[in-house]
C-alpha atoms as a PDB file:
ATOM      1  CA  UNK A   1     -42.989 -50.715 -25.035  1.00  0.00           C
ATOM      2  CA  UNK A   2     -44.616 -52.125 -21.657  1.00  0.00           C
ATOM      3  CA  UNK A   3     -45.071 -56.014 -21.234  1.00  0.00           C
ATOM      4  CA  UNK A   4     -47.393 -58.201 -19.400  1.00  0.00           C
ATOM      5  CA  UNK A   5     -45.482 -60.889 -19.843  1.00  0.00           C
ATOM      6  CA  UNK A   6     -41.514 -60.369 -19.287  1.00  0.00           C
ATOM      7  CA  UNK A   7     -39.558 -57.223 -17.646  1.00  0.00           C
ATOM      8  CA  UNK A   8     -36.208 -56.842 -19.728  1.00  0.00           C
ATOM      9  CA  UNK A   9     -33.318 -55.170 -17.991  1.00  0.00           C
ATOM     10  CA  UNK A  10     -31.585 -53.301 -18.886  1.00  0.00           C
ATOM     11  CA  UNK A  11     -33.339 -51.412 -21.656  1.00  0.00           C
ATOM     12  CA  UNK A  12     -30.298 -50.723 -23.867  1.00  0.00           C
ATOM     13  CA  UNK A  13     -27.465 -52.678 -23.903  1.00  0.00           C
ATOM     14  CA  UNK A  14     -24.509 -51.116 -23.369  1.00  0.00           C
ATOM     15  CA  UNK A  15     -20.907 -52.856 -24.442  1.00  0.00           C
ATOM     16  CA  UNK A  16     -17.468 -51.763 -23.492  1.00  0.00           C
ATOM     17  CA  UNK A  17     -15.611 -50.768 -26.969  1.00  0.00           C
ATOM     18  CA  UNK A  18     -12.361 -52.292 -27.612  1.00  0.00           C
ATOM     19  CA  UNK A  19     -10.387 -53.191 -30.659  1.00  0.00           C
ATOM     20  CA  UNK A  20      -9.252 -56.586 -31.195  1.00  0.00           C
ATOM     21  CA  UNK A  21     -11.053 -57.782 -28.200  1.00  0.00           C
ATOM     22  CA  UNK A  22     -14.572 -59.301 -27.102  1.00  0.00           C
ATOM     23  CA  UNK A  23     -16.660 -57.138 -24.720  1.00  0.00           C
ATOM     24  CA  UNK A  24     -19.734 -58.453 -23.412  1.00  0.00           C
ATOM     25  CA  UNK A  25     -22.779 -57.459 -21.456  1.00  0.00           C
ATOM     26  CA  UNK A  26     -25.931 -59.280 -19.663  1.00  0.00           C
ATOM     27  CA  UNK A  27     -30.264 -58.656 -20.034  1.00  0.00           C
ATOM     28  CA  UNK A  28     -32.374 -60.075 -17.172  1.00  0.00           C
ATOM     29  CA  UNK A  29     -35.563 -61.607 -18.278  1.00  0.00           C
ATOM     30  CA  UNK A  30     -38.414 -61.947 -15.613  1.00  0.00           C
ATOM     31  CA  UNK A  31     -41.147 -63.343 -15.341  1.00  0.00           C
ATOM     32  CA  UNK A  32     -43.877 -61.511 -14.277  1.00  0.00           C
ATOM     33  CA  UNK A  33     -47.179 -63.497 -14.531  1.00  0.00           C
ATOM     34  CA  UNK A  34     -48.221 -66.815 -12.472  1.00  0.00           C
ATOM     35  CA  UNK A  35     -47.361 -69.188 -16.354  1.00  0.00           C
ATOM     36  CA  UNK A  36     -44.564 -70.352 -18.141  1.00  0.00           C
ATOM     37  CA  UNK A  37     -43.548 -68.111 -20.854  1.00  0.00           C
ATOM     38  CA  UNK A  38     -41.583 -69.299 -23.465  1.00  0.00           C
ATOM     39  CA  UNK A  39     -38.692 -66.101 -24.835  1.00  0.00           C
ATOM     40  CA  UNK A  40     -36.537 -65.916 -28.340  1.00  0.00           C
ATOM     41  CA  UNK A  41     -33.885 -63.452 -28.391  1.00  0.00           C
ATOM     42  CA  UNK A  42     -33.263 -62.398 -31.955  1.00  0.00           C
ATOM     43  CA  UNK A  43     -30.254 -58.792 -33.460  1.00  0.00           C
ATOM     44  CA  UNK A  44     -30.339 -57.249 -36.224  1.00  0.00           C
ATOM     45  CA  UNK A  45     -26.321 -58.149 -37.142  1.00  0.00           C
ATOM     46  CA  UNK A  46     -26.438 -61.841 -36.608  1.00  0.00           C
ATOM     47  CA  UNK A  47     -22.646 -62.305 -37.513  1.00  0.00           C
ATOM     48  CA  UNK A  48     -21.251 -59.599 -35.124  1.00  0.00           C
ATOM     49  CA  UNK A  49     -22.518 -61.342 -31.694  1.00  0.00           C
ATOM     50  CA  UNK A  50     -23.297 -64.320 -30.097  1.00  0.00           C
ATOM     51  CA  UNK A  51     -26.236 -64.945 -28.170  1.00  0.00           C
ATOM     52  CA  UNK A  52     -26.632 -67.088 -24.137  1.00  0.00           C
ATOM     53  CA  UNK A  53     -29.268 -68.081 -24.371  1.00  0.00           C
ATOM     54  CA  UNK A  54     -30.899 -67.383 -27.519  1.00  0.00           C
ATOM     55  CA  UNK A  55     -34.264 -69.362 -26.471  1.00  0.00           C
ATOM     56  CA  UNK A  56     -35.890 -70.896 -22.877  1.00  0.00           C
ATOM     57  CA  UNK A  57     -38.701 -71.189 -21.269  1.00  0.00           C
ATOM     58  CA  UNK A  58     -39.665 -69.618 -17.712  1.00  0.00           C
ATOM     59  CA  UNK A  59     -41.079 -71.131 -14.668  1.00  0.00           C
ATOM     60  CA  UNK A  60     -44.192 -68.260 -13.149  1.00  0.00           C
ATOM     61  CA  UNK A  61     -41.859 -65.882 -11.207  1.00  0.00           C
ATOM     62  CA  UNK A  62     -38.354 -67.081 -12.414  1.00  0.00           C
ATOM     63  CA  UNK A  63     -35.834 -65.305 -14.431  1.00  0.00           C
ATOM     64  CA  UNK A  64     -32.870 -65.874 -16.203  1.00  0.00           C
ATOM     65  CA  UNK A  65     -29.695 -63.769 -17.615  1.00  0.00           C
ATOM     66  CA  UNK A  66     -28.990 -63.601 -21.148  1.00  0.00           C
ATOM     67  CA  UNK A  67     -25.126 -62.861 -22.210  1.00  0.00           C
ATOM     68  CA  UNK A  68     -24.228 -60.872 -25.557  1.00  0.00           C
ATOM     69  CA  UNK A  69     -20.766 -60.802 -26.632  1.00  0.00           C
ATOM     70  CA  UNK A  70     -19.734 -58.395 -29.567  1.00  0.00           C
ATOM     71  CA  UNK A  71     -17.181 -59.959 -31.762  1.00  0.00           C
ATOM     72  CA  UNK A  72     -13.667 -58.281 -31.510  1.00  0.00           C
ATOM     73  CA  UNK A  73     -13.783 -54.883 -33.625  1.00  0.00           C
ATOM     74  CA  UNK A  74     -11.082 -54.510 -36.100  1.00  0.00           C
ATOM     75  CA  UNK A  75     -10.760 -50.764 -35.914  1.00  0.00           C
ATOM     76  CA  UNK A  76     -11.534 -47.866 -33.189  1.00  0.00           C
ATOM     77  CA  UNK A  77     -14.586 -45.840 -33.814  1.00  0.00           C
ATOM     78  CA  UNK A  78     -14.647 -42.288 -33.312  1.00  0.00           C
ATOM     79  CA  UNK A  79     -17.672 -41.798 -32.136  1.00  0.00           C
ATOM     80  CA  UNK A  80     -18.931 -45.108 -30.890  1.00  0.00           C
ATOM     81  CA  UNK A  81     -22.211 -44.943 -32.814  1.00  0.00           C
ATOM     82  CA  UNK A  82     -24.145 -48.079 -33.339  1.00  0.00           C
ATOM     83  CA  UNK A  83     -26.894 -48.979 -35.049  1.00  0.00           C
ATOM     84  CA  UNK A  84     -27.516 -52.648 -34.145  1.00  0.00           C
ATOM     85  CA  UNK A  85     -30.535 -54.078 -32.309  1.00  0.00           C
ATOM     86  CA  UNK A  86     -31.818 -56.815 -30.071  1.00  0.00           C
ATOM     87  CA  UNK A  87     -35.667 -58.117 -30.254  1.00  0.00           C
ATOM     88  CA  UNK A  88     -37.217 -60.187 -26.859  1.00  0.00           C
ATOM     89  CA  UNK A  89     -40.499 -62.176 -27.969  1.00  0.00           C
ATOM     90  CA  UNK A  90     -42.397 -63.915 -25.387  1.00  0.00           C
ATOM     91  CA  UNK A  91     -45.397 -66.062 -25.877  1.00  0.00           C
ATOM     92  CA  UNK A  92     -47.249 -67.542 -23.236  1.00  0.00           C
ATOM     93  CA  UNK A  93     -46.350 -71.764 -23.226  1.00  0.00           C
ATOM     94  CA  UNK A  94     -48.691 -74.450 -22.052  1.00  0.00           C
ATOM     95  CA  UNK A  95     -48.268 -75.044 -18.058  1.00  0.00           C
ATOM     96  CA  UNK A  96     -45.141 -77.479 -17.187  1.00  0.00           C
ATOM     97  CA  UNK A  97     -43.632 -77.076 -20.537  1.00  0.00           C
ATOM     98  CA  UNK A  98     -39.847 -77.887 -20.975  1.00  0.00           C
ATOM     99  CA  UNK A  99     -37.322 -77.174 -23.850  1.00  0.00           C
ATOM    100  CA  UNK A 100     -38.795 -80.312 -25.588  1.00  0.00           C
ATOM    101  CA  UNK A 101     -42.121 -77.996 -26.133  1.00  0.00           C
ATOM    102  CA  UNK A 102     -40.255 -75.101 -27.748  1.00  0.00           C
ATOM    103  CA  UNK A 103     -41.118 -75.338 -31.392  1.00  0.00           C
ATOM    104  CA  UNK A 104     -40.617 -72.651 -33.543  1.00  0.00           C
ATOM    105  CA  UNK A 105     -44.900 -72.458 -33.979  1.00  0.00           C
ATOM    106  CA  UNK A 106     -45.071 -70.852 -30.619  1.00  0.00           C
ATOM    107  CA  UNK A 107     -43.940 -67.859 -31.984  1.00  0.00           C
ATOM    108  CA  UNK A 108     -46.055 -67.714 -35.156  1.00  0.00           C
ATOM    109  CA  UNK A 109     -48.915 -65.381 -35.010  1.00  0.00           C
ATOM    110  CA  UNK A 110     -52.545 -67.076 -34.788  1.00  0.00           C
ATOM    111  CA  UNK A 111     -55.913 -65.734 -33.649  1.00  0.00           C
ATOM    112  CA  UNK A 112     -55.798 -65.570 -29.578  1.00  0.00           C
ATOM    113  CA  UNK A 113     -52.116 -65.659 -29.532  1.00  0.00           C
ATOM    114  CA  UNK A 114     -50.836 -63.248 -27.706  1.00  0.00           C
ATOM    115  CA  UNK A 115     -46.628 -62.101 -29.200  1.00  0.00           C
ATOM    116  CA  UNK A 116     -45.156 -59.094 -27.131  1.00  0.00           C
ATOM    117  CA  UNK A 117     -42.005 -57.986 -28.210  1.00  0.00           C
ATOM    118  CA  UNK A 118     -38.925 -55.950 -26.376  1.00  0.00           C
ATOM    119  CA  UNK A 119     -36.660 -53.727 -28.178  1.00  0.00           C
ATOM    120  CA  UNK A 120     -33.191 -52.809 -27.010  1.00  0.00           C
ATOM    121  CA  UNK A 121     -30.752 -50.728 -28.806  1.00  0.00           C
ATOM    122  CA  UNK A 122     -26.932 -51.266 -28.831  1.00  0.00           C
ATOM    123  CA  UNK A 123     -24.727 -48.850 -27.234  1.00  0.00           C
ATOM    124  CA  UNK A 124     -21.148 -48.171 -26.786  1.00  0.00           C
ATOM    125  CA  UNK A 125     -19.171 -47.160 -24.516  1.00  0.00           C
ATOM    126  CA  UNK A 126     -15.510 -46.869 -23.992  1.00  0.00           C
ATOM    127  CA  UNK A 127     -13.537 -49.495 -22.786  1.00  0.00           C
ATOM    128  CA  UNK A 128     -11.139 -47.771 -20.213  1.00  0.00           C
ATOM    129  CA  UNK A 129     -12.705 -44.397 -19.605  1.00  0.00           C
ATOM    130  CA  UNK A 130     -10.027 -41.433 -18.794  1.00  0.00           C
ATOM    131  CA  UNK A 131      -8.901 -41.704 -14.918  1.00  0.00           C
ATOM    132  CA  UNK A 132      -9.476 -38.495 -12.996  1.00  0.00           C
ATOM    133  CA  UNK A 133      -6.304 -36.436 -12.209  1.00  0.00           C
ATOM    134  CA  UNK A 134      -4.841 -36.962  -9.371  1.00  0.00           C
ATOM    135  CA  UNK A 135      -4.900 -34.134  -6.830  1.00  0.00           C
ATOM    136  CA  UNK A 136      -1.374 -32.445  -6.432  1.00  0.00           C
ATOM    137  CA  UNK A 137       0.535 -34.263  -3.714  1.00  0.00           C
ATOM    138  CA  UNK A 138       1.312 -31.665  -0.626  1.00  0.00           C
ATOM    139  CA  UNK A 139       4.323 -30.004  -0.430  1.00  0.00           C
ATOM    140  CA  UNK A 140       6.926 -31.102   1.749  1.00  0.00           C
ATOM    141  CA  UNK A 141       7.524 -28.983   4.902  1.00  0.00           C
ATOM    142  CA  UNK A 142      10.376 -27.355   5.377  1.00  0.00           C
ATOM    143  CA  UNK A 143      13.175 -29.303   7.155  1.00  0.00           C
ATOM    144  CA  UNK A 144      16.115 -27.286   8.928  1.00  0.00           C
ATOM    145  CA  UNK A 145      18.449 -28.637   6.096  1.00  0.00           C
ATOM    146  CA  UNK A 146      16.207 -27.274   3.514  1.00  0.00           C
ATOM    147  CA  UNK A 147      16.383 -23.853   5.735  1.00  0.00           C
ATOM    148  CA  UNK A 148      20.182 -24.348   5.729  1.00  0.00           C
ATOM    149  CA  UNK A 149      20.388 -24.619   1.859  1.00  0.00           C
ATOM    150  CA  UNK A 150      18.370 -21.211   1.437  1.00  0.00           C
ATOM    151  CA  UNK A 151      20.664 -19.844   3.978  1.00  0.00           C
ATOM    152  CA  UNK A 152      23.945 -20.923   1.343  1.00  0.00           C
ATOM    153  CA  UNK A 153      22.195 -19.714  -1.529  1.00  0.00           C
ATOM    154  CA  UNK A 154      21.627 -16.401  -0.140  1.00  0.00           C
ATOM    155  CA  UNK A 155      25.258 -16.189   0.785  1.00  0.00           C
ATOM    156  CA  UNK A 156      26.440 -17.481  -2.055  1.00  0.00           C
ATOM    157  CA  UNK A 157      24.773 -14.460  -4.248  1.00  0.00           C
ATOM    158  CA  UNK A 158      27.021 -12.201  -1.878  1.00  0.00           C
ATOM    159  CA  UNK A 159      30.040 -13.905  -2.614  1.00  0.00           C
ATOM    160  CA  UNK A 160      31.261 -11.423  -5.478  1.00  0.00           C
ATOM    161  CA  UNK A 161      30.689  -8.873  -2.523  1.00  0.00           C
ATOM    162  CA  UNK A 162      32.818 -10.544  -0.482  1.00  0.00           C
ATOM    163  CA  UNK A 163      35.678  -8.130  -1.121  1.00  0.00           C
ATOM    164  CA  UNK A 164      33.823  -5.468   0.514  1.00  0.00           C
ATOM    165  CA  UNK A 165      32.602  -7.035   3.603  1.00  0.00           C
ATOM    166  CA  UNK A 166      34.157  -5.118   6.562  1.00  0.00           C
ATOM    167  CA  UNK A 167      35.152  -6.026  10.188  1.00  0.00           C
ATOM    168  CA  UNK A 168      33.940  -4.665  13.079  1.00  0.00           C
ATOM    169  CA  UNK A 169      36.997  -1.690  12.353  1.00  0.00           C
ATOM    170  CA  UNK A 170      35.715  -0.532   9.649  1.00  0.00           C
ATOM    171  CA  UNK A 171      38.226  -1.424   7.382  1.00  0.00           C
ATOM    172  CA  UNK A 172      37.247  -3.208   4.181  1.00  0.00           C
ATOM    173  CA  UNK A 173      38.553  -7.555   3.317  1.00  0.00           C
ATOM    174  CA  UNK A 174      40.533  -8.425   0.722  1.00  0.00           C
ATOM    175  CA  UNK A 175      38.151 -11.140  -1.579  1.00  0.00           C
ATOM    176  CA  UNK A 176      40.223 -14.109  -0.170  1.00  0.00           C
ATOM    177  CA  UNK A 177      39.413 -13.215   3.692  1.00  0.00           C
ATOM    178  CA  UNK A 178      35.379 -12.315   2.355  1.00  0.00           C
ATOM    179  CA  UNK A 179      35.534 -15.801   0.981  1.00  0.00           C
ATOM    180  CA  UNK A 180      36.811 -17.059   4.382  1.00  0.00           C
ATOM    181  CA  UNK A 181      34.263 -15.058   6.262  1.00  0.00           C
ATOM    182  CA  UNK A 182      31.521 -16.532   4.188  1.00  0.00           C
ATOM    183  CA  UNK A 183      32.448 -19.776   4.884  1.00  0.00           C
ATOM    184  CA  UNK A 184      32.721 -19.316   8.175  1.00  0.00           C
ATOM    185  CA  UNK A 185      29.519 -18.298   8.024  1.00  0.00           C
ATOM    186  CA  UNK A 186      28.083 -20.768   6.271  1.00  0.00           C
ATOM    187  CA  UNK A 187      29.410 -23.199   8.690  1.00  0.00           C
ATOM    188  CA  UNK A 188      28.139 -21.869  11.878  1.00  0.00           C
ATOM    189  CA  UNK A 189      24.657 -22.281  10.534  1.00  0.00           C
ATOM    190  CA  UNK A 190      24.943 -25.224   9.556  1.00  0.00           C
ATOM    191  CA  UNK A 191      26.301 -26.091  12.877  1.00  0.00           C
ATOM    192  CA  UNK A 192      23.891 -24.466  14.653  1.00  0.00           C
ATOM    193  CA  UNK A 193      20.732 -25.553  12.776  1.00  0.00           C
ATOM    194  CA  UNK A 194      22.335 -29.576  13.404  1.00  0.00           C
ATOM    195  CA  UNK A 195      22.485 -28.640  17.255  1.00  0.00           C
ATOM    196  CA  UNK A 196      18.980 -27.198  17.346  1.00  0.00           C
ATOM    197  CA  UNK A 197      17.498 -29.792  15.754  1.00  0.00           C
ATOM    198  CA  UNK A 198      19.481 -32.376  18.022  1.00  0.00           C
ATOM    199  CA  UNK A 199      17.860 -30.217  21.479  1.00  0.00           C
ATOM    200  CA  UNK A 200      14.022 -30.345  19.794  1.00  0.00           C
ATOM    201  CA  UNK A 201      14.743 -34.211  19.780  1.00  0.00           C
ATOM    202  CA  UNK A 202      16.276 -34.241  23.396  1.00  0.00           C
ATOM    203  CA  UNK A 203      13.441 -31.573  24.625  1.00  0.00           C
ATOM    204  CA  UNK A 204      10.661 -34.111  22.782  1.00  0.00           C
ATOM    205  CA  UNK A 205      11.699 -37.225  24.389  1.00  0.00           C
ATOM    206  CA  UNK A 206      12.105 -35.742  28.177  1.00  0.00           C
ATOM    207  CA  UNK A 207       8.469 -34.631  27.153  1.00  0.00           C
ATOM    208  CA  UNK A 208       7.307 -37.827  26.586  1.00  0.00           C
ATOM    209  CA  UNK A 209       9.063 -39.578  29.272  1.00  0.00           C
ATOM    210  CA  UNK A 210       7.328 -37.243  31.784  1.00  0.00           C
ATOM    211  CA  UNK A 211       4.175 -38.047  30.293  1.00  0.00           C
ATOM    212  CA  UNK A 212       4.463 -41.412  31.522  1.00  0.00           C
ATOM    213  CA  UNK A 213       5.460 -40.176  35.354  1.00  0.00           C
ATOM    214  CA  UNK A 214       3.335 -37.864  37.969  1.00  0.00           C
ATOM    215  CA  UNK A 215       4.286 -34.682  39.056  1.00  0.00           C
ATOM    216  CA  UNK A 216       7.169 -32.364  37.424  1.00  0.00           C
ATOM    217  CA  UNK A 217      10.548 -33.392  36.289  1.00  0.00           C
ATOM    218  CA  UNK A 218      12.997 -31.298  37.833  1.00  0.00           C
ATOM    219  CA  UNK A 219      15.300 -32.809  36.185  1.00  0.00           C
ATOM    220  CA  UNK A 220      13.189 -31.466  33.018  1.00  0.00           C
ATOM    221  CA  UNK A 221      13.042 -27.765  34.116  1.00  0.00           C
ATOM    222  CA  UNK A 222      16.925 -27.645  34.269  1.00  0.00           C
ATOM    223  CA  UNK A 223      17.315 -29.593  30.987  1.00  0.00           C
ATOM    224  CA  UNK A 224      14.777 -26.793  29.508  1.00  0.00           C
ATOM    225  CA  UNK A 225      16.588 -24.003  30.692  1.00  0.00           C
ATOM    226  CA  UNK A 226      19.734 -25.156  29.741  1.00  0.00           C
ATOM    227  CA  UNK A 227      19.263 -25.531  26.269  1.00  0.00           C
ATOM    228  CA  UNK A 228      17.256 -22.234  26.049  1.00  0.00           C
ATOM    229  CA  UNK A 229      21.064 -20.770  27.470  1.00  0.00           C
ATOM    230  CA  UNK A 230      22.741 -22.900  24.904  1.00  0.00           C
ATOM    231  CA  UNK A 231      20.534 -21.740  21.682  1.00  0.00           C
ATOM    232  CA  UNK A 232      21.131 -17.763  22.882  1.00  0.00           C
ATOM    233  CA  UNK A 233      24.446 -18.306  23.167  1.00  0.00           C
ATOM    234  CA  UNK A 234      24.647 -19.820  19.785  1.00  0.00           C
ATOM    235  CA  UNK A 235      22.441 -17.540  18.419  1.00  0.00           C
ATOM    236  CA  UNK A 236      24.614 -14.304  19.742  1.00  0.00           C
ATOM    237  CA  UNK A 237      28.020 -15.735  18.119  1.00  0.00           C
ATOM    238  CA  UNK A 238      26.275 -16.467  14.603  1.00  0.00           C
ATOM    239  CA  UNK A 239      24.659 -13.418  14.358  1.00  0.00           C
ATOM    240  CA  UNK A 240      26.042 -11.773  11.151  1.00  0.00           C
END
């Protein structure tokens, strides 16, 4: 219903839904006109909420902010319908009035008065709405112990085999030295994976040490080429 007089906002009121606690939620009442307008705020279930401030008067252009608390709810409701209501009235009061001027005839209906009235409904809502799900955290990348774990399961699902592993003669292990051998194995690359992770370290802090100087390292190049000797030697003695 449009108004001369007030603007009402929101136009429903909407209160969180909680059991065994109060919720409450705020109207604006403005002004709109150049006089003072006296405002009653009445509900249609008296005993469930309490009213700030039921009554007032408005200076031309003012507002104020009216708070409605719902009583605490003894039980949860399903589907959060409500049926309660709120009614604004708003009368137009002689100029300079105060609170002493409200009297409860301003808002009785006489020839040339002019009443409006502002309905709001009561709506629920719930209290702590479902959080969204939170995305999947990435995976982890792989780390060259994680690499060396794969590498011991694999071996590990050869071990029954071990008996028939064979040396470079051709001639077949008993299970005790394919146990050994696996080990052995397993060992290297460990080794191995330790000592190329400990030259990517080396290799990344000459690199950023010779960020910080002019020109080329020599002493860099040789470090380089070094470890690129070291890891193909490695690499040619664990090669199964």
């Amino acid at each position: 219903m449009s108004s001369t007089l007030l603007r009402v906002y929101p136009s429903e009121l909407k209160i969180p839904y909680e059991v065994k606690r109060q919720r409450s939620c705020c109207m604006q009442l403005i002004n709109k006109t150049d006089k003072y307008v006296a405002f009653k705020v009445k509900t249609t279930n008296p005993r469930k909420y309490s009213v700030r401030h039921t009554c007032g008067i408005l200076l031309p252009r003012s507002s104020c902010s009216v708070t409605v608390t719902m009583q605490a709810p003894k039980e949860m409701q399903l589907d959060y319908h409500c049926k309660d209501k709120f009614l604004v009235q708003s009368v137009v009061a002689r100029d300079g009035a105060t609170m002493r001027d409200f009297l409860p005839e301003l808002f009785t209906r006489t020839p040339g008065r002019l009443i409006e009235e502002f309905k709001l409904r009561v709506v629920y809502i719930a209290a702590n709405p479902p959080s969204p799900v939170p995305e999947e955290a990435e995976e982890e990348k792989a780390s060259p112990r994680s690499e060396v774990m794969d590498y011991e399961v694999k071996i590990s699902s050869a071990f029954d085999a071990a008996s028939r592993y064979m040396d470079n003669s051709g001639t077949k292990l008993p299970c005790a030295e394919g146990a050994s051998v696996v080990s052995k194995l397993v060992g290297e690359r460990v080794y191995s994976v330790d000592e190329n992770q400990k030259l990517q370290q080396d290799i990344e802090l000459l690199r950023e040490a010779r960020s910080s100087q002019q020109g080329f390292s020599v002493m860099f190049v040789l470090l380089v080429f070094m470890s690129s000797v070291f890891i193909g030697h490695l690499m040619k003695h664990i090669k199964v």
